[in-house]
C-alpha atoms as a PDB file:
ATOM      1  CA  UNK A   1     -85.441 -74.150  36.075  1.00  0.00           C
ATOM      2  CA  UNK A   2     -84.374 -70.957  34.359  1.00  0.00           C
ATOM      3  CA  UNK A   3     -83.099 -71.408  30.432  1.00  0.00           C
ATOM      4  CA  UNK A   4     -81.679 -68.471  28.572  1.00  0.00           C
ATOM      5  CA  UNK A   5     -81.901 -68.111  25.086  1.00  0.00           C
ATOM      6  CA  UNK A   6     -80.334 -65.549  23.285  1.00  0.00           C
ATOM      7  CA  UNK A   7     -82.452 -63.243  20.557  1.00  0.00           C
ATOM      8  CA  UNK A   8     -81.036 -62.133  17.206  1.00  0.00           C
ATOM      9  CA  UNK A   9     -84.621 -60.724  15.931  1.00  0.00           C
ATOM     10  CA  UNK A  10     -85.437 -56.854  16.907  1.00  0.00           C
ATOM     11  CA  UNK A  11     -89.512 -58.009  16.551  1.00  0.00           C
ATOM     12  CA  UNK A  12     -88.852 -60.178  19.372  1.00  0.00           C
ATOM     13  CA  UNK A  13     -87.168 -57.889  21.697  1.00  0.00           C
ATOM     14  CA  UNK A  14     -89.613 -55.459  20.666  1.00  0.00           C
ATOM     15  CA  UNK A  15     -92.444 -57.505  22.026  1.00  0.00           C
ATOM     16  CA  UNK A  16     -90.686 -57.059  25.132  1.00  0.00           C
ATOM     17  CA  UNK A  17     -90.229 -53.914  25.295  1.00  0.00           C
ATOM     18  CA  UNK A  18     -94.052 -53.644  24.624  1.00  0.00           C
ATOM     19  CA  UNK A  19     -94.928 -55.266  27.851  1.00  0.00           C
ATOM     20  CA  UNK A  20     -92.186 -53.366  29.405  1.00  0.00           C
ATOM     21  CA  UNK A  21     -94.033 -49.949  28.723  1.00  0.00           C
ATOM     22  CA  UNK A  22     -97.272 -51.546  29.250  1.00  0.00           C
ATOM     23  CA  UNK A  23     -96.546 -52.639  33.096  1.00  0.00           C
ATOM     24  CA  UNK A  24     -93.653 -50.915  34.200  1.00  0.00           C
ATOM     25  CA  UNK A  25     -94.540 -47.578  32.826  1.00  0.00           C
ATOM     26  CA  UNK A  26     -98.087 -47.677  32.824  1.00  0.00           C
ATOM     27  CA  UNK A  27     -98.558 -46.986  28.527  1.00  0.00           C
ATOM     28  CA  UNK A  28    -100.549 -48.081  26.208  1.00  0.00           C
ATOM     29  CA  UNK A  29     -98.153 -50.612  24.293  1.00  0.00           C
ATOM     30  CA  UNK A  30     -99.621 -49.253  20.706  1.00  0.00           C
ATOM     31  CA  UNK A  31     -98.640 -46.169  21.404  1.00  0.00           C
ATOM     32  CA  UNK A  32     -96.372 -43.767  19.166  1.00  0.00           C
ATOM     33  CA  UNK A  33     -93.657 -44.766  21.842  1.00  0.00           C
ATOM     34  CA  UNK A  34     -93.255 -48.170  20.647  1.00  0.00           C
ATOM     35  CA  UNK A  35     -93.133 -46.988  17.293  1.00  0.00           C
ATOM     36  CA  UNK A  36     -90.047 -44.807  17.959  1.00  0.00           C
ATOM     37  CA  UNK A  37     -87.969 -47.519  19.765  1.00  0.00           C
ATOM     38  CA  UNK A  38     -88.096 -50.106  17.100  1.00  0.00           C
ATOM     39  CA  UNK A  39     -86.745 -46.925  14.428  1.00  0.00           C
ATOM     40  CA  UNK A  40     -84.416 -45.773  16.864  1.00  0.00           C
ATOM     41  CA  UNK A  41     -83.008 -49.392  17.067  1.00  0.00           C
ATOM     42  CA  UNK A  42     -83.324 -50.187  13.445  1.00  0.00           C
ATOM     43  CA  UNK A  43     -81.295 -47.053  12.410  1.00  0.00           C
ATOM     44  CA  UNK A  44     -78.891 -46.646  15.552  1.00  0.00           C
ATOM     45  CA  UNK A  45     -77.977 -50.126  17.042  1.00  0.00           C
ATOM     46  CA  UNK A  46     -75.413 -51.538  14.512  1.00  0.00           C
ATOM     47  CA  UNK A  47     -75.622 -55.468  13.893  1.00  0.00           C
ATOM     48  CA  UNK A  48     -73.678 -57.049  16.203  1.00  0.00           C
ATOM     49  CA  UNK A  49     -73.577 -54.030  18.599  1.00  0.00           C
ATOM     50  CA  UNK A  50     -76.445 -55.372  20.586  1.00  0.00           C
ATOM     51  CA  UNK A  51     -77.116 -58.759  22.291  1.00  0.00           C
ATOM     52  CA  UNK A  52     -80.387 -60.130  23.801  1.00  0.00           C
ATOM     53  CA  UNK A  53     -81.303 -62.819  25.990  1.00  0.00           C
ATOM     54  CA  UNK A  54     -85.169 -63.899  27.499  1.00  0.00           C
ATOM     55  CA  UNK A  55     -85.756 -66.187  30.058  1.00  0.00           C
ATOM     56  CA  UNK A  56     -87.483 -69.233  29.785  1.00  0.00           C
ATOM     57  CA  UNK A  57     -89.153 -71.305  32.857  1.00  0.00           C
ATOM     58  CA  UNK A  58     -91.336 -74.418  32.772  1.00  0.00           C
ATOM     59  CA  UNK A  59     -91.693 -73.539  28.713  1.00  0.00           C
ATOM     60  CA  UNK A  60     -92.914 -69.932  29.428  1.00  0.00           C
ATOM     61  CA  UNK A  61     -90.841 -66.901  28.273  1.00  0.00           C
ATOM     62  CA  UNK A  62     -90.712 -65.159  31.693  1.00  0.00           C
ATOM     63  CA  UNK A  63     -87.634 -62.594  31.288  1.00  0.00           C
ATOM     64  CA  UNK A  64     -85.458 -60.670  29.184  1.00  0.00           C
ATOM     65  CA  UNK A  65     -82.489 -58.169  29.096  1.00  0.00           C
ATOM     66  CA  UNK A  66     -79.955 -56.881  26.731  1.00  0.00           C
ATOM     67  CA  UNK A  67     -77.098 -54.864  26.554  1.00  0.00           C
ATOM     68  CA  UNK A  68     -76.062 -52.668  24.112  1.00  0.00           C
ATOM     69  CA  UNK A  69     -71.765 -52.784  22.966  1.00  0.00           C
ATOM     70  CA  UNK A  70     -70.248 -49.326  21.972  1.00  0.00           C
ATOM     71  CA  UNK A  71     -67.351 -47.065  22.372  1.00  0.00           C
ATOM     72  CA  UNK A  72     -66.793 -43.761  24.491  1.00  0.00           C
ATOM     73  CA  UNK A  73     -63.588 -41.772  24.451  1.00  0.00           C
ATOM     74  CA  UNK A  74     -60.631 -43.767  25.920  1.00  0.00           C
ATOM     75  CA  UNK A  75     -59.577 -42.804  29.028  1.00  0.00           C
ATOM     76  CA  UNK A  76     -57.108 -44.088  32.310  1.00  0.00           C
ATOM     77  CA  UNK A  77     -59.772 -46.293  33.652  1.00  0.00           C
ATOM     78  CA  UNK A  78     -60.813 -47.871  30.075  1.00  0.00           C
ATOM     79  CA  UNK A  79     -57.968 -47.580  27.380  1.00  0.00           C
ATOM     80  CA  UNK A  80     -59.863 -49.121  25.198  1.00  0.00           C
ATOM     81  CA  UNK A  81     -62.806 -46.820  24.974  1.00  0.00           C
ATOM     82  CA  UNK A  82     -65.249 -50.499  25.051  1.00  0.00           C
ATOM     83  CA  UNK A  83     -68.697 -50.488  26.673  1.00  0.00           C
ATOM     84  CA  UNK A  84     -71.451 -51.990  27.490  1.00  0.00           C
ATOM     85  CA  UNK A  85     -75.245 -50.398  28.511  1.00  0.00           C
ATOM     86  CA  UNK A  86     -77.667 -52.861  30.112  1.00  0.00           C
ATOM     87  CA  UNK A  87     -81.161 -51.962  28.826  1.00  0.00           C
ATOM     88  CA  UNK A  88     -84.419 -53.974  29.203  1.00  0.00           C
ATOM     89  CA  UNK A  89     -84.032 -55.909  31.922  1.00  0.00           C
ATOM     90  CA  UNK A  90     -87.810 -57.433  32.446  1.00  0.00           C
ATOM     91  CA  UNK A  91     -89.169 -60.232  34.451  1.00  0.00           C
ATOM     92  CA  UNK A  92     -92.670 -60.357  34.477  1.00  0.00           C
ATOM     93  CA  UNK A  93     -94.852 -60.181  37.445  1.00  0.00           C
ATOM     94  CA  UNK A  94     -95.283 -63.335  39.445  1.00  0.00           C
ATOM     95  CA  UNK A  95     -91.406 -64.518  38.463  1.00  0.00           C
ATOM     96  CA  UNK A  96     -89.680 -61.253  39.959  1.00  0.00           C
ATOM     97  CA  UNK A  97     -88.560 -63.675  43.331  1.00  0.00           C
ATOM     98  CA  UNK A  98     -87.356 -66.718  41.383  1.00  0.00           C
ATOM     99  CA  UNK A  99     -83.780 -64.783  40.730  1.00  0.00           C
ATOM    100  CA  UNK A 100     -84.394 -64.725  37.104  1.00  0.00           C
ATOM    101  CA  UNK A 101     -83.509 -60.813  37.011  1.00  0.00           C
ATOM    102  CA  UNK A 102     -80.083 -61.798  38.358  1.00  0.00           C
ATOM    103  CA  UNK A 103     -79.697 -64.484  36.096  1.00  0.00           C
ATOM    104  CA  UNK A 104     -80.477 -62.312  32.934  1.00  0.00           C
ATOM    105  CA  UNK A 105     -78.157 -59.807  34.710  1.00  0.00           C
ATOM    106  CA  UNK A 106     -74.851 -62.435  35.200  1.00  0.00           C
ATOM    107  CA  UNK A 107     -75.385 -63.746  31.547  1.00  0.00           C
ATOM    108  CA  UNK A 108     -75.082 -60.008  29.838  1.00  0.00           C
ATOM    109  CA  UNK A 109     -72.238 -59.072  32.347  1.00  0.00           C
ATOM    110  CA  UNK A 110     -70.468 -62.419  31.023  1.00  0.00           C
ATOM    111  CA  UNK A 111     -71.076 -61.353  27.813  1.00  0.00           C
ATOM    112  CA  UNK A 112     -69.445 -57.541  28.311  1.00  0.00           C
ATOM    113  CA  UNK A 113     -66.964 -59.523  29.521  1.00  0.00           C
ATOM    114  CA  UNK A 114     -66.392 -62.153  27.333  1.00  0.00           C
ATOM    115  CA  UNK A 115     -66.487 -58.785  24.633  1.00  0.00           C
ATOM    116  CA  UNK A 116     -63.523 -57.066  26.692  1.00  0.00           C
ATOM    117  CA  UNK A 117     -65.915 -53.911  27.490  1.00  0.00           C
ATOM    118  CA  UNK A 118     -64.062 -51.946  30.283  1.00  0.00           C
ATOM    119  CA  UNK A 119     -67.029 -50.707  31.546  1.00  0.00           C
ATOM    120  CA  UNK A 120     -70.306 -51.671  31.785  1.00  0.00           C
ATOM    121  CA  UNK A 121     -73.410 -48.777  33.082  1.00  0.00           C
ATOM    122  CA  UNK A 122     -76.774 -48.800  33.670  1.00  0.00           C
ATOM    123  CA  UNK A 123     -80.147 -46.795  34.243  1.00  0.00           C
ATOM    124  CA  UNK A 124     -82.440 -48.213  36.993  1.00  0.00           C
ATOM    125  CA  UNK A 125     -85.533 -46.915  38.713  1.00  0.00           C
ATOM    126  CA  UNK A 126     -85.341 -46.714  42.645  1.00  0.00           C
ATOM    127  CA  UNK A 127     -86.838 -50.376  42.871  1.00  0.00           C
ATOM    128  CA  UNK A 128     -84.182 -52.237  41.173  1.00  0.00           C
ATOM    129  CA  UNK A 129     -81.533 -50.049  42.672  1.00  0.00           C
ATOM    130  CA  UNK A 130     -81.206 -53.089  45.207  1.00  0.00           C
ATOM    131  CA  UNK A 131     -80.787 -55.481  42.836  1.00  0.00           C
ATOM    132  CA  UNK A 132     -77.827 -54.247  40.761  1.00  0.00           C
ATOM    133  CA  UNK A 133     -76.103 -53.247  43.926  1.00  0.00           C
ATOM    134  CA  UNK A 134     -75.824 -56.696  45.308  1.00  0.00           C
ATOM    135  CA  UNK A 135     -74.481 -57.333  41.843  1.00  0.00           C
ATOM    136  CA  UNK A 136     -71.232 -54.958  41.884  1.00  0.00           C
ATOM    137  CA  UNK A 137     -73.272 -52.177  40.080  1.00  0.00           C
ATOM    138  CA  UNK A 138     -72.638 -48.626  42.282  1.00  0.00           C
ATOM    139  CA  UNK A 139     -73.865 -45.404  42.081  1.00  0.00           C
ATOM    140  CA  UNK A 140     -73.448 -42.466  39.667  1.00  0.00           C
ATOM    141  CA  UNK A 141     -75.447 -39.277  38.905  1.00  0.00           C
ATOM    142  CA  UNK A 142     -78.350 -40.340  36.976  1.00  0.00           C
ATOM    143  CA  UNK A 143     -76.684 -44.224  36.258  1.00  0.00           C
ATOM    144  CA  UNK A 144     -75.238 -46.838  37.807  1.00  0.00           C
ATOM    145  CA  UNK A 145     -71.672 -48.453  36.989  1.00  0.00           C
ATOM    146  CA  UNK A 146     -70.595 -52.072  37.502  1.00  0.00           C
ATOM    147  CA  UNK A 147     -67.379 -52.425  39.263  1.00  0.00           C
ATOM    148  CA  UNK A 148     -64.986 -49.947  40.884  1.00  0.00           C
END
């Protein structure tokens, strides 16, 4: 069984983001990286602008993803000028088949939703390209965009 929880504290989603660069990209998690995310987030992410979730199964925090609310010029296809960027979506090795990624994925696209964000984008590597497809997410140069 899959819980979500959703994360206020940046220390929290930083520890995620830790393992993140650790597995995915192969870093050393104390590196100067790490350091540069958490001020990047502390001085550019307004409160509020950003909302977290991780995954819990069988009392084990196995997941996480979060999505980041701001504006871009209004346009045709988004009068409102709301958005919403999906950033570290995890799922640690071993859970990746248990359809925790697409859980973590439907509960932040709810939440864009539920926030009236026109459009919602995306960066992925080749690997999860698959995944966000089969959730609505299509391709554009260098992103992907949910919807038409």
């Amino acid at each position: 069984m899959i819980e979500l929880k959703r994360i206020k504290d940046i220390g929290e989603l930083m520890k995620w983001r830790e393992e993140v660069i650790g597995t995915v990209f192969g870093m050393d998690p104390s590196s100067e990286l790490l350091e540069a995310n958490r001020k990047y987030y502390e001085k550019h992410i307004p409160d509020g602008s950003h909302i977290a979730f991780i995954a819990e199964s069988d009392g084990r925090e196995v997941g996480s993803g979060s999505i980041c609310i701001t504006e871009e010029l209004p346009s045709p296809d988004n009068p409102t000028g709301l958005c919403a960027y999906l950033m570290n979506i995890y799922v640690r090795e071993g859970y990746r088949e248990h359809g925790i990624g697409h859980a973590i994925v439907r509960k932040l696209l709810e939440e864009a939703r539920r926030l009236k964000c026109e459009k919602i984008y995306l960066e992925t590597t080749e690997a999860g390209r698959g995944v966000y497809e089969s959730l609505g997410f299509r391709d554009m140069p260098d992103m992907m965009k949910y919807g038409e």
